[in-house]
N, C-alpha and C. Protein backbone atom coordinates (compact mmCIF):
# COMPACT_ATOMS: atom_id res chain seq x y z
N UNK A 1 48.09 160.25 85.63
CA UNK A 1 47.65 158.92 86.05
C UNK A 1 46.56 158.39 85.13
N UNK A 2 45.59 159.46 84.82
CA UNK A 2 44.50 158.59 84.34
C UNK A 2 45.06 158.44 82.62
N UNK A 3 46.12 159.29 81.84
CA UNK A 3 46.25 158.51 80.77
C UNK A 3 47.06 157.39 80.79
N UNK A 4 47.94 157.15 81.85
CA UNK A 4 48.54 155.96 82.02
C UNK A 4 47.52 154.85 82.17
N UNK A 5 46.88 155.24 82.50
CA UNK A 5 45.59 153.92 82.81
C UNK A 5 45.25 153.39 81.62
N UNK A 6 44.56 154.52 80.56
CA UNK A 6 44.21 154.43 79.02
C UNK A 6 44.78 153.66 78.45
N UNK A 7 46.11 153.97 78.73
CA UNK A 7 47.32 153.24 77.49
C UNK A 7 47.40 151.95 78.15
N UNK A 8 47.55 151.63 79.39
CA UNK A 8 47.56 150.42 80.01
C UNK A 8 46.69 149.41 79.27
N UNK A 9 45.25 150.32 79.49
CA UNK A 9 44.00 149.49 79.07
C UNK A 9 43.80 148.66 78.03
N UNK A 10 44.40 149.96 76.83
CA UNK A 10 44.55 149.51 75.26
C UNK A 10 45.38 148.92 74.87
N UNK A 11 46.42 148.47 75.68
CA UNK A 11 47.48 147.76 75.85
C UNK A 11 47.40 146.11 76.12
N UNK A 12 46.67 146.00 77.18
CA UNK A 12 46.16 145.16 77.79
C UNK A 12 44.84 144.35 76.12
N UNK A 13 44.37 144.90 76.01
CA UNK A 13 43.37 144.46 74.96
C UNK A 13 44.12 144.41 73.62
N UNK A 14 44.85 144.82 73.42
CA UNK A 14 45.74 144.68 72.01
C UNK A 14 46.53 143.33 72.17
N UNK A 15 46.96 143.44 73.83
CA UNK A 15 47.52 141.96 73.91
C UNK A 15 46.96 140.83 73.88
N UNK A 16 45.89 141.09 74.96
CA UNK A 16 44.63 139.39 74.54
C UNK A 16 44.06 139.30 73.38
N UNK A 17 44.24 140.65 72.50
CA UNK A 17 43.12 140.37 70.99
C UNK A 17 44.46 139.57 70.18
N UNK A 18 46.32 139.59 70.13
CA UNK A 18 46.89 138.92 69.44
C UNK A 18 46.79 138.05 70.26
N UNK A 19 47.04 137.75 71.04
CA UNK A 19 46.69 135.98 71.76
C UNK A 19 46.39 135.38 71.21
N UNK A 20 45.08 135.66 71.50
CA UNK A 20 43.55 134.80 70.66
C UNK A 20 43.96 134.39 69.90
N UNK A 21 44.24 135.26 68.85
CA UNK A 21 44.64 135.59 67.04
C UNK A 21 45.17 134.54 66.88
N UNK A 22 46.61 134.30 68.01
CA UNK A 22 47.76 133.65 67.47
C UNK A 22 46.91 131.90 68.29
N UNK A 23 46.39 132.02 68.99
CA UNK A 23 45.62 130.67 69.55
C UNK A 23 45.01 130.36 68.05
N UNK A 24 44.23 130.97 67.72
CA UNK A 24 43.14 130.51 66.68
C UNK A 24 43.76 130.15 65.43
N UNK A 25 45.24 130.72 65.36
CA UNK A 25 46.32 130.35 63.70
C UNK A 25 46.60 128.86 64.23
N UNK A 26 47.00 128.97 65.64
CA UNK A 26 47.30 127.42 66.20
C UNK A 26 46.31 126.35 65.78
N UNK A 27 45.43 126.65 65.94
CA UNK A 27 44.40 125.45 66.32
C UNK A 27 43.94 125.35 64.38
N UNK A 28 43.82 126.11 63.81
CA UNK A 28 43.56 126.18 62.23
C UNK A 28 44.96 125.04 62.13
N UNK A 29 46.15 125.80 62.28
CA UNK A 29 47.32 125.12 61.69
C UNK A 29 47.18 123.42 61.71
N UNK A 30 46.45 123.29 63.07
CA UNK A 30 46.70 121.70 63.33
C UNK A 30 45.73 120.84 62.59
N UNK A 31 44.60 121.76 62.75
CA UNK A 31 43.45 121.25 61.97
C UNK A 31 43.93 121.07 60.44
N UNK A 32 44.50 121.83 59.90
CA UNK A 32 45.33 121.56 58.55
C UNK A 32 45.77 120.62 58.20
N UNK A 33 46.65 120.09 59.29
CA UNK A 33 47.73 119.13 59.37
C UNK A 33 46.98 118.19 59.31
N UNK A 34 46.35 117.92 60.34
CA UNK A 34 45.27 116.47 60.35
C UNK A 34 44.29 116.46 59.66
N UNK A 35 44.39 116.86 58.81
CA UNK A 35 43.14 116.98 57.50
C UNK A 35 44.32 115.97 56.35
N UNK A 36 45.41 116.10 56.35
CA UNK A 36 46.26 115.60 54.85
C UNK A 36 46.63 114.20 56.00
N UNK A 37 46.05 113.70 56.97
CA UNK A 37 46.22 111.94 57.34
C UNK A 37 45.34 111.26 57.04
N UNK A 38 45.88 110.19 57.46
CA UNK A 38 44.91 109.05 56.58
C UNK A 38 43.86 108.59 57.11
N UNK A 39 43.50 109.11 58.20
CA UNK A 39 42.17 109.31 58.74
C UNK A 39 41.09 110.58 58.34
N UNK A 40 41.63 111.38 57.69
CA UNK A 40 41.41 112.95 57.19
C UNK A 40 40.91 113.31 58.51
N UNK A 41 41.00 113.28 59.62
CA UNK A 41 40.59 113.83 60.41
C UNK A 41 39.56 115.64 59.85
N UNK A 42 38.84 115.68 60.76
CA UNK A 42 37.79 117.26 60.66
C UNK A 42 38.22 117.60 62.24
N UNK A 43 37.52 118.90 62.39
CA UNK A 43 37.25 119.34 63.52
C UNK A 43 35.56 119.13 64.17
N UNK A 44 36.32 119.05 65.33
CA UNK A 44 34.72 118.77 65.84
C UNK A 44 33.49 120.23 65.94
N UNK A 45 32.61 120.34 65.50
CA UNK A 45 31.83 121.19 65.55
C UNK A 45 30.27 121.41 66.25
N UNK A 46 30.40 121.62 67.42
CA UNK A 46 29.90 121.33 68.39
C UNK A 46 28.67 122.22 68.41
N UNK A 47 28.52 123.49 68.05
CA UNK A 47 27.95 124.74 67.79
C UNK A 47 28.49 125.69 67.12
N UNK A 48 29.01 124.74 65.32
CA UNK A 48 29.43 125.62 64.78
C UNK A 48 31.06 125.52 64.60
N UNK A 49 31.66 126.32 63.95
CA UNK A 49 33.01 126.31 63.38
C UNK A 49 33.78 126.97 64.44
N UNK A 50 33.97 126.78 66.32
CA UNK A 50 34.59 127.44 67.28
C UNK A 50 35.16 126.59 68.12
N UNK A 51 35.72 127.19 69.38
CA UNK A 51 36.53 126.11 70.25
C UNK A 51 35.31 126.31 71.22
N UNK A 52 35.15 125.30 72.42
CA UNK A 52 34.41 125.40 73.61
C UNK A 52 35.26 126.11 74.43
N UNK A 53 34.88 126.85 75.26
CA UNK A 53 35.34 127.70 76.18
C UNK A 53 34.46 128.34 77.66
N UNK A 54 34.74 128.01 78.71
CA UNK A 54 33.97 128.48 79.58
C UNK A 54 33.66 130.12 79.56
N UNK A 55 32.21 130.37 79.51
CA UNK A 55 32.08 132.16 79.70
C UNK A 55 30.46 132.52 80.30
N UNK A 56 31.05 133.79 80.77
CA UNK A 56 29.91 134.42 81.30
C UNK A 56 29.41 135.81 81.54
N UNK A 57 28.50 136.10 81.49
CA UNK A 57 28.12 137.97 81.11
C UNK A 57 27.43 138.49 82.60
N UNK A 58 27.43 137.48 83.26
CA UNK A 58 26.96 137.74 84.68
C UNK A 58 27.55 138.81 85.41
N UNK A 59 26.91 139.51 86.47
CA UNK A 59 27.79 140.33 87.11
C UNK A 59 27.58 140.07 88.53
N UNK A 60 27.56 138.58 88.86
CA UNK A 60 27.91 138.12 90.43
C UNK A 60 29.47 138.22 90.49
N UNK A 61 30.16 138.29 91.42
CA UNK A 61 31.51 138.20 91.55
C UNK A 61 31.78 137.38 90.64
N UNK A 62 31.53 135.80 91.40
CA UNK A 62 32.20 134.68 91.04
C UNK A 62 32.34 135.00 88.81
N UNK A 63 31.41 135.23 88.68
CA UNK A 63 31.11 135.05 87.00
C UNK A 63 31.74 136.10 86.26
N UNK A 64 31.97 137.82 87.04
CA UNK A 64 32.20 137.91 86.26
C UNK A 64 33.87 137.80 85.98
N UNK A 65 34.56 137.07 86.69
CA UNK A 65 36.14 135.75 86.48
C UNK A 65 35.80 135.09 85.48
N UNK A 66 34.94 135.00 84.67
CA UNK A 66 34.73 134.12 83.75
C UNK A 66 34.28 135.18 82.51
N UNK A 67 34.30 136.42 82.60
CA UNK A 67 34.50 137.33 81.56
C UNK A 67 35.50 136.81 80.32
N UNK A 68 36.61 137.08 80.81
CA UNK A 68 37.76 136.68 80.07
C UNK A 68 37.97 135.06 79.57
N UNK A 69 38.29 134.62 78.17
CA UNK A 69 38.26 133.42 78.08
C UNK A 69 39.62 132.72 78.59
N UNK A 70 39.77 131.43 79.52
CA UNK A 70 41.26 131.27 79.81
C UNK A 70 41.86 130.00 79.38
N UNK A 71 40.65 129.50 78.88
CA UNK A 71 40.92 128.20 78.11
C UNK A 71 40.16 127.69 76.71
N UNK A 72 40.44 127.26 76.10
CA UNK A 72 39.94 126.84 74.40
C UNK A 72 39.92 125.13 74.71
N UNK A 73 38.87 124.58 74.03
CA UNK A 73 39.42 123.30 73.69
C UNK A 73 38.73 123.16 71.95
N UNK A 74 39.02 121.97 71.66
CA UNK A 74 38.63 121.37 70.27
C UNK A 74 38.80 120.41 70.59
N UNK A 75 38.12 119.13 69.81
CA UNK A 75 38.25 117.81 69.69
C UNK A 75 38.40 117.44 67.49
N UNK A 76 39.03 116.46 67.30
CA UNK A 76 39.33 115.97 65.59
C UNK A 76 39.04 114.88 65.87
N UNK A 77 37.81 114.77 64.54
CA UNK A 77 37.46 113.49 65.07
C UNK A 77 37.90 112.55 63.35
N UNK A 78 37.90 111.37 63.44
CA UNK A 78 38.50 111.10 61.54
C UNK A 78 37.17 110.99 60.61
N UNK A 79 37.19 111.16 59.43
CA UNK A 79 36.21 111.88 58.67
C UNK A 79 34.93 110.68 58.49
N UNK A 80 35.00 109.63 58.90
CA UNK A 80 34.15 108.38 58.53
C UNK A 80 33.42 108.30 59.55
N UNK A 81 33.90 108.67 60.99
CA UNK A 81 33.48 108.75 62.10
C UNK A 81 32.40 110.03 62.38
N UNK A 82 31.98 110.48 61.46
CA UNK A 82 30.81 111.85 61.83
C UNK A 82 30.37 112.20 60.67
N UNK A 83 29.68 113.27 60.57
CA UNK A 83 28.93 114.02 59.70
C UNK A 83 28.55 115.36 59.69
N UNK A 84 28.75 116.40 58.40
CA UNK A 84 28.49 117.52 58.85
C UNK A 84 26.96 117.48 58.78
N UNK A 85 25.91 118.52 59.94
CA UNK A 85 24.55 118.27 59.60
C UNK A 85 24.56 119.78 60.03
N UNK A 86 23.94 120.88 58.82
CA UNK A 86 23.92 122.34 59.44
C UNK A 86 24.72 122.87 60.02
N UNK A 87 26.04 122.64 59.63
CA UNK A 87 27.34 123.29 59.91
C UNK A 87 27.83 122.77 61.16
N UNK A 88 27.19 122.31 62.09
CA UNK A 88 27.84 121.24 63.04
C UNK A 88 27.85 119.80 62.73
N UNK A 89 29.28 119.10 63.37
CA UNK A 89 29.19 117.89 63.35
C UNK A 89 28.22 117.20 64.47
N UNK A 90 28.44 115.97 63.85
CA UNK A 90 27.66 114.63 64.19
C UNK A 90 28.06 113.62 64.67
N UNK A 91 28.49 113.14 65.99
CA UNK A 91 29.71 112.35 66.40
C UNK A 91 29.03 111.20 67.01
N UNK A 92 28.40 109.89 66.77
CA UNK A 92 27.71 109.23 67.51
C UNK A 92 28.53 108.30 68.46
N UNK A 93 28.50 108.42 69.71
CA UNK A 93 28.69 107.97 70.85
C UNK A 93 28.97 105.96 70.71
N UNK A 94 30.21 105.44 70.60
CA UNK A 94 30.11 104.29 70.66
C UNK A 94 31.38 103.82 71.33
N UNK A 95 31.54 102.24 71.28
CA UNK A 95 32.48 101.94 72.64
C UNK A 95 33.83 101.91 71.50
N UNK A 96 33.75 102.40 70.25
CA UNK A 96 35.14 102.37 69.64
C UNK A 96 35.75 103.22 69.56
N UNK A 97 34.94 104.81 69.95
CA UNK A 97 34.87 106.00 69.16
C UNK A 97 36.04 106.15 70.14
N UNK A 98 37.37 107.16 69.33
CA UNK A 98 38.39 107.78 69.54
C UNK A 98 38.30 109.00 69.00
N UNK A 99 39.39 110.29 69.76
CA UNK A 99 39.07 111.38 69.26
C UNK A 99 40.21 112.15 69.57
N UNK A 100 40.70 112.71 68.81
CA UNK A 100 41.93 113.96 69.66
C UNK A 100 41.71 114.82 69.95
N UNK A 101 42.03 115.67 71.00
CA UNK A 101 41.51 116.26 71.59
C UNK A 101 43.06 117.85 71.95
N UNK A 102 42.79 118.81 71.63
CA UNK A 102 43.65 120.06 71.55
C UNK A 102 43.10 121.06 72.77
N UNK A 103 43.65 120.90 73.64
CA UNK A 103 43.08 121.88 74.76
C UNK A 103 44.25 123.04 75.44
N UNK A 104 44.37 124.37 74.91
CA UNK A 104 45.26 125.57 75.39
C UNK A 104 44.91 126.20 76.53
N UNK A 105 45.20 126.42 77.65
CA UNK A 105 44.92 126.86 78.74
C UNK A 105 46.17 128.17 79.17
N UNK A 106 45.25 129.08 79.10
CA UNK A 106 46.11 130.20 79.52
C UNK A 106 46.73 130.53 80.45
N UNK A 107 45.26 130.35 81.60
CA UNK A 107 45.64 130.80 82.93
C UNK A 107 44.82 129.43 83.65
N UNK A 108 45.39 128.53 84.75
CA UNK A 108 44.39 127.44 85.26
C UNK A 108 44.64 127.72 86.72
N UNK A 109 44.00 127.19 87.57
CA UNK A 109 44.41 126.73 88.49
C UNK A 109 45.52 126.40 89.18
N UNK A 110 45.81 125.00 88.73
CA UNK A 110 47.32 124.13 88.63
C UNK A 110 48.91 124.32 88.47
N UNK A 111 48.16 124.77 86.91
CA UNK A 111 49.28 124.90 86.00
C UNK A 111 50.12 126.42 86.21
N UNK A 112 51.35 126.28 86.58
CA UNK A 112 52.34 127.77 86.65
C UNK A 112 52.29 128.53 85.50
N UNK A 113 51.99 128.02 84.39
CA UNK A 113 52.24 128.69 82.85
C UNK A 113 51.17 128.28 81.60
N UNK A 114 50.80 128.87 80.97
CA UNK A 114 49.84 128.74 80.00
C UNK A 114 50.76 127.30 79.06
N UNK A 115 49.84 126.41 79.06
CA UNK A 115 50.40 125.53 78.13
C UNK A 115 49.36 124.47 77.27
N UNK A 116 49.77 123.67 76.45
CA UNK A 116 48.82 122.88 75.36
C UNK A 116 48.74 121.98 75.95
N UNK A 117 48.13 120.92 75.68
CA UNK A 117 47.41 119.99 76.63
C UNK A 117 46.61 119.23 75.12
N UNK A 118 47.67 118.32 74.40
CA UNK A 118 47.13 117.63 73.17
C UNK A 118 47.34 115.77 72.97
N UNK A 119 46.29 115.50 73.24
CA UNK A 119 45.89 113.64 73.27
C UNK A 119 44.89 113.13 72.67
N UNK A 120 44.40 112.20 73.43
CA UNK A 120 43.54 111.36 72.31
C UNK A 120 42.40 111.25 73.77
N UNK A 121 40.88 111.01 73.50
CA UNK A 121 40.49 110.19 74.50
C UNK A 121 39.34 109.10 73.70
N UNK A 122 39.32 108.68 74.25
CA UNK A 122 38.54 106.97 74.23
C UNK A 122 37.62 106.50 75.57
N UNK A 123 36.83 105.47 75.08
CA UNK A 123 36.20 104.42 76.10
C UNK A 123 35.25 105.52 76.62
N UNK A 124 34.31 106.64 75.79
CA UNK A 124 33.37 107.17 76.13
C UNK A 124 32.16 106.99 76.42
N UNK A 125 31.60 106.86 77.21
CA UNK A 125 30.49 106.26 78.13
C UNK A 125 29.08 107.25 78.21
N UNK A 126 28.49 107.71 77.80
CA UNK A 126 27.14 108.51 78.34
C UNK A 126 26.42 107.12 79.23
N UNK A 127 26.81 107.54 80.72
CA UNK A 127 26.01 106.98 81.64
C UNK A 127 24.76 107.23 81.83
N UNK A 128 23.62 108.33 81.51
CA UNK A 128 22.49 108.85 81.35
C UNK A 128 22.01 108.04 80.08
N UNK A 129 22.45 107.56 78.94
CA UNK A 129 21.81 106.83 77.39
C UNK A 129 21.01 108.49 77.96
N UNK A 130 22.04 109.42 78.05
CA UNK A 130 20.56 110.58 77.16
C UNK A 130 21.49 111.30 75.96
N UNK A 131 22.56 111.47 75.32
CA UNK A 131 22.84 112.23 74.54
C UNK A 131 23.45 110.88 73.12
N UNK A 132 23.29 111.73 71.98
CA UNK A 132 23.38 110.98 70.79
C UNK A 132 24.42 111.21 70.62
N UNK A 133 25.58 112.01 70.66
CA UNK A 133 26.78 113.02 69.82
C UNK A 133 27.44 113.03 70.98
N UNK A 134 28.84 112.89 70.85
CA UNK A 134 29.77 113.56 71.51
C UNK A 134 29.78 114.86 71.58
N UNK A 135 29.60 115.51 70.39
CA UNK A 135 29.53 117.20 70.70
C UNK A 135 28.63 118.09 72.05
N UNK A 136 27.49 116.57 72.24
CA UNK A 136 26.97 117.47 73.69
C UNK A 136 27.94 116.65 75.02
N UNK A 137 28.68 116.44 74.85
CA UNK A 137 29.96 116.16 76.08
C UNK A 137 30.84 117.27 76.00
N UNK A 138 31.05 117.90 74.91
CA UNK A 138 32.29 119.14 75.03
C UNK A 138 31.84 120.33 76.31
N UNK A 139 31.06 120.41 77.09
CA UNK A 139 31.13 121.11 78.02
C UNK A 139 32.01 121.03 78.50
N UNK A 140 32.29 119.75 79.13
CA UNK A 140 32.73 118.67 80.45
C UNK A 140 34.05 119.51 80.05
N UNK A 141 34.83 120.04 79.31
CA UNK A 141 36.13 120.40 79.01
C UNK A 141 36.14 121.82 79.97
N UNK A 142 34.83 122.44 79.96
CA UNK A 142 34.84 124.09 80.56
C UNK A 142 34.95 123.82 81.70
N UNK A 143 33.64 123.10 82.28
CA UNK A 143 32.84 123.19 82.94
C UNK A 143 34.14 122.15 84.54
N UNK A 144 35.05 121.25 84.16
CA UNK A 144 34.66 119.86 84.95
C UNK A 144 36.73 119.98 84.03
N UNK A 145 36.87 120.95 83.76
CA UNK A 145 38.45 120.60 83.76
C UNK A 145 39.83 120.41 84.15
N UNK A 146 39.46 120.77 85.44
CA UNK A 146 40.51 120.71 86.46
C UNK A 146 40.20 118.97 86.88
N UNK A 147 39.34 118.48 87.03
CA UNK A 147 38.88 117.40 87.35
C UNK A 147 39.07 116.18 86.49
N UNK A 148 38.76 116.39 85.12
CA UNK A 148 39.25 115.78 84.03
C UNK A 148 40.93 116.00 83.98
N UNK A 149 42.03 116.28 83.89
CA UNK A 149 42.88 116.62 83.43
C UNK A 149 43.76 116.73 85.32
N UNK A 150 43.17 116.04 85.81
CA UNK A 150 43.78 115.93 87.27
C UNK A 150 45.22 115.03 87.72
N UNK A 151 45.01 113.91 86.70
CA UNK A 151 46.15 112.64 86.34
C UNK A 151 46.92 112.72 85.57
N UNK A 152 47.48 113.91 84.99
CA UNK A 152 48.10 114.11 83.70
C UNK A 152 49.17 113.26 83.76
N UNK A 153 49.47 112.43 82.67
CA UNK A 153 49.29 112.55 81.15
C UNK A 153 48.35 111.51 81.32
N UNK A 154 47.61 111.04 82.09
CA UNK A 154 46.41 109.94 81.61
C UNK A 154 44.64 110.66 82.56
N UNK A 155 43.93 110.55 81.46
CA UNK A 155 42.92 111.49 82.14
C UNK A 155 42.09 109.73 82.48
N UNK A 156 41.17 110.03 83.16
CA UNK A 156 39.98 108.54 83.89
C UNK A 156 39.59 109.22 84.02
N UNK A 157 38.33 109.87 83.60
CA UNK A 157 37.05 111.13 83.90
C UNK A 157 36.25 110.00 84.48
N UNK A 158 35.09 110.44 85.48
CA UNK A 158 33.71 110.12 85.40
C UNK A 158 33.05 111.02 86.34
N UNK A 159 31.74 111.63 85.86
CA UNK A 159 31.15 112.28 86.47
C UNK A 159 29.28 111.59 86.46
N UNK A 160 28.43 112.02 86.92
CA UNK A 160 27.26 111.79 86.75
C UNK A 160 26.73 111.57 85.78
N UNK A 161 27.52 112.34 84.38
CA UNK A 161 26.77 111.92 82.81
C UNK A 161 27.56 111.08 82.01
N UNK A 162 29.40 110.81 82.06
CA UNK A 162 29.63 110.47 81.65
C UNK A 162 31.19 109.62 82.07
N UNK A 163 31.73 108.95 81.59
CA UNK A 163 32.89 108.75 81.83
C UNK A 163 33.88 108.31 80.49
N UNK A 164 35.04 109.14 80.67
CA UNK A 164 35.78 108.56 79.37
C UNK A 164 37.53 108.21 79.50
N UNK A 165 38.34 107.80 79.14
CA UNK A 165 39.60 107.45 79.25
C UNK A 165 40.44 108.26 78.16
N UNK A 166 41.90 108.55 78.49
CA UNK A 166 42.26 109.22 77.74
C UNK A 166 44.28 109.44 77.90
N UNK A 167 44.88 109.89 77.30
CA UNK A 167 46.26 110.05 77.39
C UNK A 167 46.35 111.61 76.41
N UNK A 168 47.15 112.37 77.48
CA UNK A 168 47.36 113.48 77.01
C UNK A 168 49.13 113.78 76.96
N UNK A 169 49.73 115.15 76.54
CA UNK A 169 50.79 115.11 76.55
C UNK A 169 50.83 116.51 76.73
N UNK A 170 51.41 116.84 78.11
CA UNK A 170 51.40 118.63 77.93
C UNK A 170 52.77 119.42 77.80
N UNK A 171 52.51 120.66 77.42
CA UNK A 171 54.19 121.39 76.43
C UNK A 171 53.59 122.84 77.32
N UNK A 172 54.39 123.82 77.01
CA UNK A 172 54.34 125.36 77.45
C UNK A 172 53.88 125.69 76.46
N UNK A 173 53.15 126.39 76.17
CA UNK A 173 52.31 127.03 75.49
C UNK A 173 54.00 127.90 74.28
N UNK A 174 54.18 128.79 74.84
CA UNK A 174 55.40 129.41 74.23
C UNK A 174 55.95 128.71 73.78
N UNK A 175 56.56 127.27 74.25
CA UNK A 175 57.54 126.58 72.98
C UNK A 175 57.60 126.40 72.01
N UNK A 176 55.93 126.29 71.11
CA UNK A 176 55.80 126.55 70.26
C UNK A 176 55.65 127.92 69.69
N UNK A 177 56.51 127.87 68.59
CA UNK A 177 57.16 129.12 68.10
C UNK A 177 56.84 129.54 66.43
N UNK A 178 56.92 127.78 65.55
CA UNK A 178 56.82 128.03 64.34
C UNK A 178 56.38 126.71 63.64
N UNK A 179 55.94 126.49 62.73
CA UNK A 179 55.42 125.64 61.66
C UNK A 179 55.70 124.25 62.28
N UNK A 180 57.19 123.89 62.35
CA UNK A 180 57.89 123.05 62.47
C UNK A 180 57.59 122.49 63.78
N UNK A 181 57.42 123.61 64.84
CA UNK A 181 57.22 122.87 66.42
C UNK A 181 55.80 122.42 66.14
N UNK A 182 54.49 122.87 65.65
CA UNK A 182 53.72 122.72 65.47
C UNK A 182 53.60 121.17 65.12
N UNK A 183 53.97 120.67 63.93
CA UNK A 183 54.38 119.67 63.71
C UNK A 183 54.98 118.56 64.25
N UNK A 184 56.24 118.48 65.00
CA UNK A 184 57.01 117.92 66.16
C UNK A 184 56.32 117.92 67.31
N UNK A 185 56.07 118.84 67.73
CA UNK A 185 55.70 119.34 69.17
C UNK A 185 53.95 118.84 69.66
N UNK A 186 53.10 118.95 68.30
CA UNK A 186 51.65 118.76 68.57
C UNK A 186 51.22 117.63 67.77
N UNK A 187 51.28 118.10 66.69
CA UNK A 187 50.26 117.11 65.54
C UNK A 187 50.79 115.61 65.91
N UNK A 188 52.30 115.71 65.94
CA UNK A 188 52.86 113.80 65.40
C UNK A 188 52.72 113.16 67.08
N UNK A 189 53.13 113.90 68.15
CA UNK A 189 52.29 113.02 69.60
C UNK A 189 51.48 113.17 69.45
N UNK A 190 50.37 113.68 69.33
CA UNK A 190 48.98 113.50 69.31
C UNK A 190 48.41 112.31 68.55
N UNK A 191 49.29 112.12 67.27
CA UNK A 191 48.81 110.74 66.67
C UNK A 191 49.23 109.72 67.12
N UNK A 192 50.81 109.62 67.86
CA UNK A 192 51.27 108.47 68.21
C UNK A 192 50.47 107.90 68.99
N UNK A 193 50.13 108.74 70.17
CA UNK A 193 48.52 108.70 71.22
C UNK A 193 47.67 107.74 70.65
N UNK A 194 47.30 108.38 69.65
CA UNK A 194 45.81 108.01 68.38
C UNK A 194 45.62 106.48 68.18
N UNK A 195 46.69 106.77 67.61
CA UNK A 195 47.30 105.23 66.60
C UNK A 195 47.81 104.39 67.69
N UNK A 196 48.03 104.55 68.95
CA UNK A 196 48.56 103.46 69.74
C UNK A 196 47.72 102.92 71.10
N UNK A 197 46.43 103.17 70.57
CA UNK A 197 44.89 103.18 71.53
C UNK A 197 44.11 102.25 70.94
């Protein structure tokens, strides 16, 4: 019994470490893609060159469910629209600003199956006038995402700090398979979104 457990274990961790792996080739790949448009789109860099993700090292019940990461997001924002400053971007908050937005969810609530969750959002609001950057809104994705992403395919957020509008388009995570779905499947709705806002 107990080496069945072992192998289980290492099993289990070999599988979420290619996950990741293959999440993080995803999210590079797209970022690729939308780098050669005519917006050159970047990635948003919020704290650095990573995705936002809800987590926690706590050992109350509730937190430690939040050990494991079960969702990623990113936002691309187009290259005129920000600035790199110390390896994070610089996204200033205005009533034109548009953004795409790549969010993979493994395990949710809602959703029966891990799937992508890739749109545009707009009409971003800091109701507080306290933050300069969009990059301090990327919580709201961890923190407030079942809530955001409640209307699918059209998100109407508003919470106490902020409110923003948005159109998403969601796929199974698995359908994408190779280069090509990547392409079809993510990058070109995500712009039609973009470009038709």
């Amino acid at each position: 019994m107990r080496l069945q457990l072992e192998e289980q274990t290492k099993n289990a961790f070999d599988f979420m470490s290619k996950l990741y792996f293959e999440i993080s080739y995803l999210i590079k790949e797209v970022e690729g893609l939308l780098q050669r448009e005519e917006e050159r789109f970047v990635i948003g860099r919020p704290s650095g060159y990573g995705v936002t993700a809800n987590k926690s090292t706590g050992l109350e019940p509730g937190n430690v469910d939040l050990w494991l990461y079960k969702s990623f997001t990113v936002f691309f924002v187009a290259e005129d629209e920000t600035e790199l400053v110390k390896g994070q971007t610089v996204t200033a908050l205005h009533e034109k600003l548009k953004l795409l937005v790549l969010d993979v969810e493994l395990v949710g609530k809602k959703s029966s199956h891990p799937r992508i969750l890739a749109g545009c959002v707009h009409d971003i609001v800091d109701l507080k006038n306290s933050k300069t950057k969009f990059e301090q809104s990327m919580w709201e994705f961890s923190y407030n995402r079942e809530k955001i992403f409640s209307a699918l395919p059209f998100v109407n957020y508003q919470d106490s700090y902020m409110t923003m509008k948005g159109n998403f388009q969601e796929l199974p995570l698995f359908t994408v398979n190779k280069s090509e779905d990547v392409v079809k499947k993510v990058v070109e709705p995500m712009l039609q979104i973009y470009r038709s806002v």
